[in-house]
Protein backbone atom coordinates (compact mmCIF):
# COMPACT_ATOMS: atom_id res chain seq x y z
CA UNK A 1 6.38 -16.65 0.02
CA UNK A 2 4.73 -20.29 -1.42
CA UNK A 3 6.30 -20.86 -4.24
CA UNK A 4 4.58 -23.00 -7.02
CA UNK A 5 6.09 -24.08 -9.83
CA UNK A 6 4.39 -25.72 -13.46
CA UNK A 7 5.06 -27.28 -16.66
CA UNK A 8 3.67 -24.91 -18.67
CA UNK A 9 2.16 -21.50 -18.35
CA UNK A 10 -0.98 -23.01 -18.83
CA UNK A 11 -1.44 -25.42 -15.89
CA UNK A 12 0.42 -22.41 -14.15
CA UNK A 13 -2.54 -19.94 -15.64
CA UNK A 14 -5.29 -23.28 -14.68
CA UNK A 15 -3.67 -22.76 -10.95
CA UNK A 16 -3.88 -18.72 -10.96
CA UNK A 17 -7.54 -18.86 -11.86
CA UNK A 18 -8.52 -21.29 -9.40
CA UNK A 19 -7.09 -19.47 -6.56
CA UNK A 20 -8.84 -16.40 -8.10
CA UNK A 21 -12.25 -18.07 -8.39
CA UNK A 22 -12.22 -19.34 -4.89
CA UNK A 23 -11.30 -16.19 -3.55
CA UNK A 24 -14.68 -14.48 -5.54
CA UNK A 25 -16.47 -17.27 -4.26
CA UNK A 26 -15.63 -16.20 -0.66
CA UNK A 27 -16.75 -12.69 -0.94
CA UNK A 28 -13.57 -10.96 -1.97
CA UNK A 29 -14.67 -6.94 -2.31
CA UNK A 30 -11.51 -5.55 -3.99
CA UNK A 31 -8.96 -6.98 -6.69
CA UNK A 32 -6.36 -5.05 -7.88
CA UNK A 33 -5.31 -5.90 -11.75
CA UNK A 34 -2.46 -6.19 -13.65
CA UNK A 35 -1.95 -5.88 -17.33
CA UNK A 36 0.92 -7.36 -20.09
CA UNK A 37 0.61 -10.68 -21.76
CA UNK A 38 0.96 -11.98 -18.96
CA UNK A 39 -2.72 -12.43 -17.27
CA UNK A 40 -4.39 -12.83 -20.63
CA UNK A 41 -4.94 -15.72 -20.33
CA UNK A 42 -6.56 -15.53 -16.63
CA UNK A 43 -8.44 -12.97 -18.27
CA UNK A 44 -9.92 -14.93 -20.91
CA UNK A 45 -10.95 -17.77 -18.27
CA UNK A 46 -12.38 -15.08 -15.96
CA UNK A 47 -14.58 -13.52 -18.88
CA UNK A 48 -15.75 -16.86 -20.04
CA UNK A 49 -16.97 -18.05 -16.63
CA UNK A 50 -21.07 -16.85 -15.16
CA UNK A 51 -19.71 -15.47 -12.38
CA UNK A 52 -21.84 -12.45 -10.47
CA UNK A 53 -18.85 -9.86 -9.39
CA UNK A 54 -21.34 -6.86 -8.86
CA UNK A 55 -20.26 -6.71 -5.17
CA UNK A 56 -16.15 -6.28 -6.34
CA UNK A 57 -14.27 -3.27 -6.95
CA UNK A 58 -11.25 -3.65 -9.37
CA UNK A 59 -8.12 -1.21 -9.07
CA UNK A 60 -5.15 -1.34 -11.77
CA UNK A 61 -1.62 -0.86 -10.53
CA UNK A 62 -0.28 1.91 -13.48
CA UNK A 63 -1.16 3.67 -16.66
CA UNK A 64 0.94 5.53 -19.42
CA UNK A 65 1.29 8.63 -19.06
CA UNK A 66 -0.44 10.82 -21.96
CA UNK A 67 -2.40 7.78 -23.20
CA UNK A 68 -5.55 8.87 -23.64
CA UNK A 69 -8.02 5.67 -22.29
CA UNK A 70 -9.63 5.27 -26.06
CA UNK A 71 -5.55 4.53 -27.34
CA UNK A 72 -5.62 1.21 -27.83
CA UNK A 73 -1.96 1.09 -25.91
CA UNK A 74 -3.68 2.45 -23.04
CA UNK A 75 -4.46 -0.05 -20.05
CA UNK A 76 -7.55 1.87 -19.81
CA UNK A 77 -8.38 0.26 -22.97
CA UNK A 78 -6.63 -3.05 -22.20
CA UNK A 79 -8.85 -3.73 -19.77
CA UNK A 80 -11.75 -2.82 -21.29
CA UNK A 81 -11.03 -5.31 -23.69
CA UNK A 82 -9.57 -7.84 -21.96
CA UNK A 83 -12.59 -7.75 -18.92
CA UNK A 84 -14.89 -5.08 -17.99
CA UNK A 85 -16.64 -5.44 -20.85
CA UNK A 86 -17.42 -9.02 -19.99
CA UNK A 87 -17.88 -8.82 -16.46
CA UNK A 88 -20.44 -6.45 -14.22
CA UNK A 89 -17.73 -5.33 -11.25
CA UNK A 90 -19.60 -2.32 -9.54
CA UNK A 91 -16.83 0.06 -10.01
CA UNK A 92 -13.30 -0.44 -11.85
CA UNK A 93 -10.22 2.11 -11.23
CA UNK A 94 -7.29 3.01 -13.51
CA UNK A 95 -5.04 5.86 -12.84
CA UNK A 96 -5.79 8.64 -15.40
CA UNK A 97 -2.65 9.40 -17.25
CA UNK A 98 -3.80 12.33 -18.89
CA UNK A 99 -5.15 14.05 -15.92
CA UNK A 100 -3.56 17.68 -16.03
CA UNK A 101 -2.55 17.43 -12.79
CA UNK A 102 -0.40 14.61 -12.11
CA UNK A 103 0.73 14.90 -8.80
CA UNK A 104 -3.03 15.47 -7.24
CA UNK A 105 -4.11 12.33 -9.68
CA UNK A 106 -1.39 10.01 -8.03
CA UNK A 107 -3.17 11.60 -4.81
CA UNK A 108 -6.55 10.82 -5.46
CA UNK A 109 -5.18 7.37 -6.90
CA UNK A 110 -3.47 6.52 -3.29
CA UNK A 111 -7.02 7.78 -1.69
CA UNK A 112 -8.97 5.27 -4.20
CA UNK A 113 -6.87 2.46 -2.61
CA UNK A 114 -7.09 3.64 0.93
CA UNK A 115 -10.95 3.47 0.54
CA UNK A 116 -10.62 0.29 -1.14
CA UNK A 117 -8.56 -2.08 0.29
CA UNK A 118 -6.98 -4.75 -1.86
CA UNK A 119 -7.58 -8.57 -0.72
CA UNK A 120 -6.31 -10.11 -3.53
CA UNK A 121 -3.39 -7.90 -5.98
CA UNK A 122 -2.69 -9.57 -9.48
CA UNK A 123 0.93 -9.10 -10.20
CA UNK A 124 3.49 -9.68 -13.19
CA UNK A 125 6.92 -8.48 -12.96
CA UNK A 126 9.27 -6.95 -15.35
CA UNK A 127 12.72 -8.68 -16.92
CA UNK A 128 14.44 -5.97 -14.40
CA UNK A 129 12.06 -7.21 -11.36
CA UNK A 130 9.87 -3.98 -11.95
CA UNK A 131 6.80 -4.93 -9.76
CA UNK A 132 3.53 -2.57 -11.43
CA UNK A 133 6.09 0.30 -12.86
CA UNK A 134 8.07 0.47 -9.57
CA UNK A 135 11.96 0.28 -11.32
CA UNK A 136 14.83 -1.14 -9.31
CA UNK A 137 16.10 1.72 -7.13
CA UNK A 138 12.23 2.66 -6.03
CA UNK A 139 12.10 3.21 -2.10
CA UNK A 140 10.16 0.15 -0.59
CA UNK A 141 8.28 3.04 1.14
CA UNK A 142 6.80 4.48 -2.23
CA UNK A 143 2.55 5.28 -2.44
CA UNK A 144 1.48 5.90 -5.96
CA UNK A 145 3.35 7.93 -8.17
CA UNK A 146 4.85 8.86 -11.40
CA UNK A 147 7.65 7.26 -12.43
CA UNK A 148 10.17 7.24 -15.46
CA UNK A 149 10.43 4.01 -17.80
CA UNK A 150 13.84 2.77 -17.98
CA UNK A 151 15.37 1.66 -20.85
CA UNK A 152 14.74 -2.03 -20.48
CA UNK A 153 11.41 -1.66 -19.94
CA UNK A 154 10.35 0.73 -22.70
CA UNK A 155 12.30 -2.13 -25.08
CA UNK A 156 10.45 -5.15 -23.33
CA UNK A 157 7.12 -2.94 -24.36
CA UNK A 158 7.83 -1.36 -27.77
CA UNK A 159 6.74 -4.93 -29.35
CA UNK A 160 2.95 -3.01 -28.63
CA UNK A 161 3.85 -0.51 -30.08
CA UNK A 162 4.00 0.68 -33.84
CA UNK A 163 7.65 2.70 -33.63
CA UNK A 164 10.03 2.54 -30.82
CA UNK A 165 9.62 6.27 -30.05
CA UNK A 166 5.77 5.66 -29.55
CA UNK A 167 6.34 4.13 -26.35
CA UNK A 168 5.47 7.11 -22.99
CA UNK A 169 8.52 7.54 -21.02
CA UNK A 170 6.62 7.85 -18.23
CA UNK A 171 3.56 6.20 -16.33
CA UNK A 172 2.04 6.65 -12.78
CA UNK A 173 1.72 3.28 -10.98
CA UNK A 174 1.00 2.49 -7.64
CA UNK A 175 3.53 2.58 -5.09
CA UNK A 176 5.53 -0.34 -3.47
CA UNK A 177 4.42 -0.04 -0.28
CA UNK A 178 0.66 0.35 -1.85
CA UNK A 179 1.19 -2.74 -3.51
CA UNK A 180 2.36 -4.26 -0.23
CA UNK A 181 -0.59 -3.17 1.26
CA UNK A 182 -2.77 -5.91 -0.62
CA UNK A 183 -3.83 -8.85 2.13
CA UNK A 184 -2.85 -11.26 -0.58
CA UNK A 185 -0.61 -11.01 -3.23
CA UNK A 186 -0.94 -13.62 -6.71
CA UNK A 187 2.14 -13.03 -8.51
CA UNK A 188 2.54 -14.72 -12.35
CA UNK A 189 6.31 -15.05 -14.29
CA UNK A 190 6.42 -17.00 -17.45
CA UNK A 191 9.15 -17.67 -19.46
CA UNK A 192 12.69 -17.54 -19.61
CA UNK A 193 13.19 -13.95 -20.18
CA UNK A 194 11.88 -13.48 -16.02
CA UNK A 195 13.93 -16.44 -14.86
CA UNK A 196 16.60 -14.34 -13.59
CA UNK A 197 14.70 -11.86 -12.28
CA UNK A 198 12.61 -14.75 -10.73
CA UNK A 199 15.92 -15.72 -9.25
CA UNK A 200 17.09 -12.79 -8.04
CA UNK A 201 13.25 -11.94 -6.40
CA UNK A 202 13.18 -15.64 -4.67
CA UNK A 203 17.07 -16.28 -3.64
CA UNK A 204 18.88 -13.28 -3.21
CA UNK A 205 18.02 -11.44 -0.35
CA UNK A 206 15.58 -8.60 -0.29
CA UNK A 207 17.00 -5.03 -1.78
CA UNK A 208 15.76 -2.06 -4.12
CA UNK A 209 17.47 -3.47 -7.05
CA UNK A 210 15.46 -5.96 -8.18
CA UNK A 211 11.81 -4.34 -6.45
CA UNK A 212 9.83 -7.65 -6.50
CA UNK A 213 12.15 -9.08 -3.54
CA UNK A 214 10.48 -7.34 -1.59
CA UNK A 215 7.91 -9.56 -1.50
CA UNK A 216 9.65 -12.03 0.48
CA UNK A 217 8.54 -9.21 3.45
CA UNK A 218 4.80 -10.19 2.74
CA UNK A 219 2.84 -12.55 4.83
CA UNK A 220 1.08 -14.08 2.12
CA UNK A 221 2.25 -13.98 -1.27
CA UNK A 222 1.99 -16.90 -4.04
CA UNK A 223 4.37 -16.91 -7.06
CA UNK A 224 3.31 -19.20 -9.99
CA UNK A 225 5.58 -19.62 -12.60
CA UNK A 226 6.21 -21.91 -15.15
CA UNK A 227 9.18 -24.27 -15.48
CA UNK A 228 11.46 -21.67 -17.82
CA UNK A 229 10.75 -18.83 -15.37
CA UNK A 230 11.90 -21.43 -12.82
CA UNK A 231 14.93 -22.53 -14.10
CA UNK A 232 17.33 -20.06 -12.49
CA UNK A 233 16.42 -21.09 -8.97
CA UNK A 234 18.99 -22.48 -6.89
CA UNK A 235 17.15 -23.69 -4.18
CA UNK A 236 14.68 -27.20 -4.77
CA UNK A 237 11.21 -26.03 -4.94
């Protein structure tokens, strides 16, 4: 785990998007995406940049489920927004959360991944250490699946929302262990609402409570965060 730490989220964004460009500039096939406030910013550089990615796949860790993709709370529509419009990838992937089978859509999800293998997964995390939708107490050995929101995460999300009770209960979102798959991993916390979770993911040891410890298991994983996220760590970075 290389742990890099900035001033602000921007130079920590400014160091994101350079490891991202490099890695599109050495052929990377397939990125997997994240959404939340978050990235937008990476976005925006990504979008703004002449950059040929018809030879890359995309793949998005979760949806809502019973979001259609034209709700603008959707990720669907997110990342329409946010990127594919701006950029010619040669095919993008979103789990469908109003597919009316679930179960065989999480199937066909975990097949889209196996046939795609991720070099390079964009991650946030969640105020609980939530890692795509993967709550504390998910097995480390999870593919993609549906999942219930907890409480703390619906209320870190209703601020999209219009009314509290317009914000799904549920979403499908790739697994742990699918997430773990990814040859590189490019995780972004900002702010001082993560820094205990960032605490708790970097110093405590590993363990289904707080899910994004777990990448302390990966062989290459980069966490960029921002001097507030930061400020919990015990250890001198």
């Amino acid at each position: 785990m290389n742990v890099l730490i900035f001033d602000s989220p921007k130079e920590a964004t400014e160091a994101a998007f350079d490891i991202v460009m490099k890695r599109l500039e050495a052929g990377l096939k397939t990125i997997g995406l994240a959404t939340g406030s978050t990235p937008l910013k990476l976005y925006e550089k990504l979008r703004s940049m002449d950059i040929d990615v018809s030879h890359v796949t995309t793949v998005n860790l979760d949806e809502y489920v019973g979001l259609e993709p034209s709700d603008p709370q959707s990720y669907n529509y997110y990342m329409n927004e946010e990127l594919f419009k701006y950029m010619n990838f040669s095919a993008t992937y979103i789990p469908n959360g109003v597919a009316e089978d679930l179960e065989k859509e999480c199937e066909r999800y975990e097949e889209i991944l196996k046939n795609h293998p991720v070099d390079l997964q964009i991650l946030g995390m969640g105020p609980n250490g939530h890692i795509g939708f993967n709550e504390p107490g998910t097995s480390f050995d999870s593919v993609t699946h549906i999942t219930e929101l907890t409480p703390s995460t619906r209320e870190a999300n209703k601020r999209f929302f219009e009314k509290e009770e317009d914000v799904p209960t549920k979403a499908i979102t790739m697994g742990i262990s699918s997430i773990m798959s990814a040859k590189e991993v490019l995780m972004l916390a900002f702010g001082e609402a993560k820094a205990e979770a960032v605490r708790r993911m970097i110093d405590e040891p590993v363990t289904v409570d707080c899910p994004a410890s777990v990448l302390q298991n990966h062989s290459n994983a980069v966490i960029i965060l921002d001097k507030e996220a930061a400020s919990k760590l015990g250890r001198n970075k």
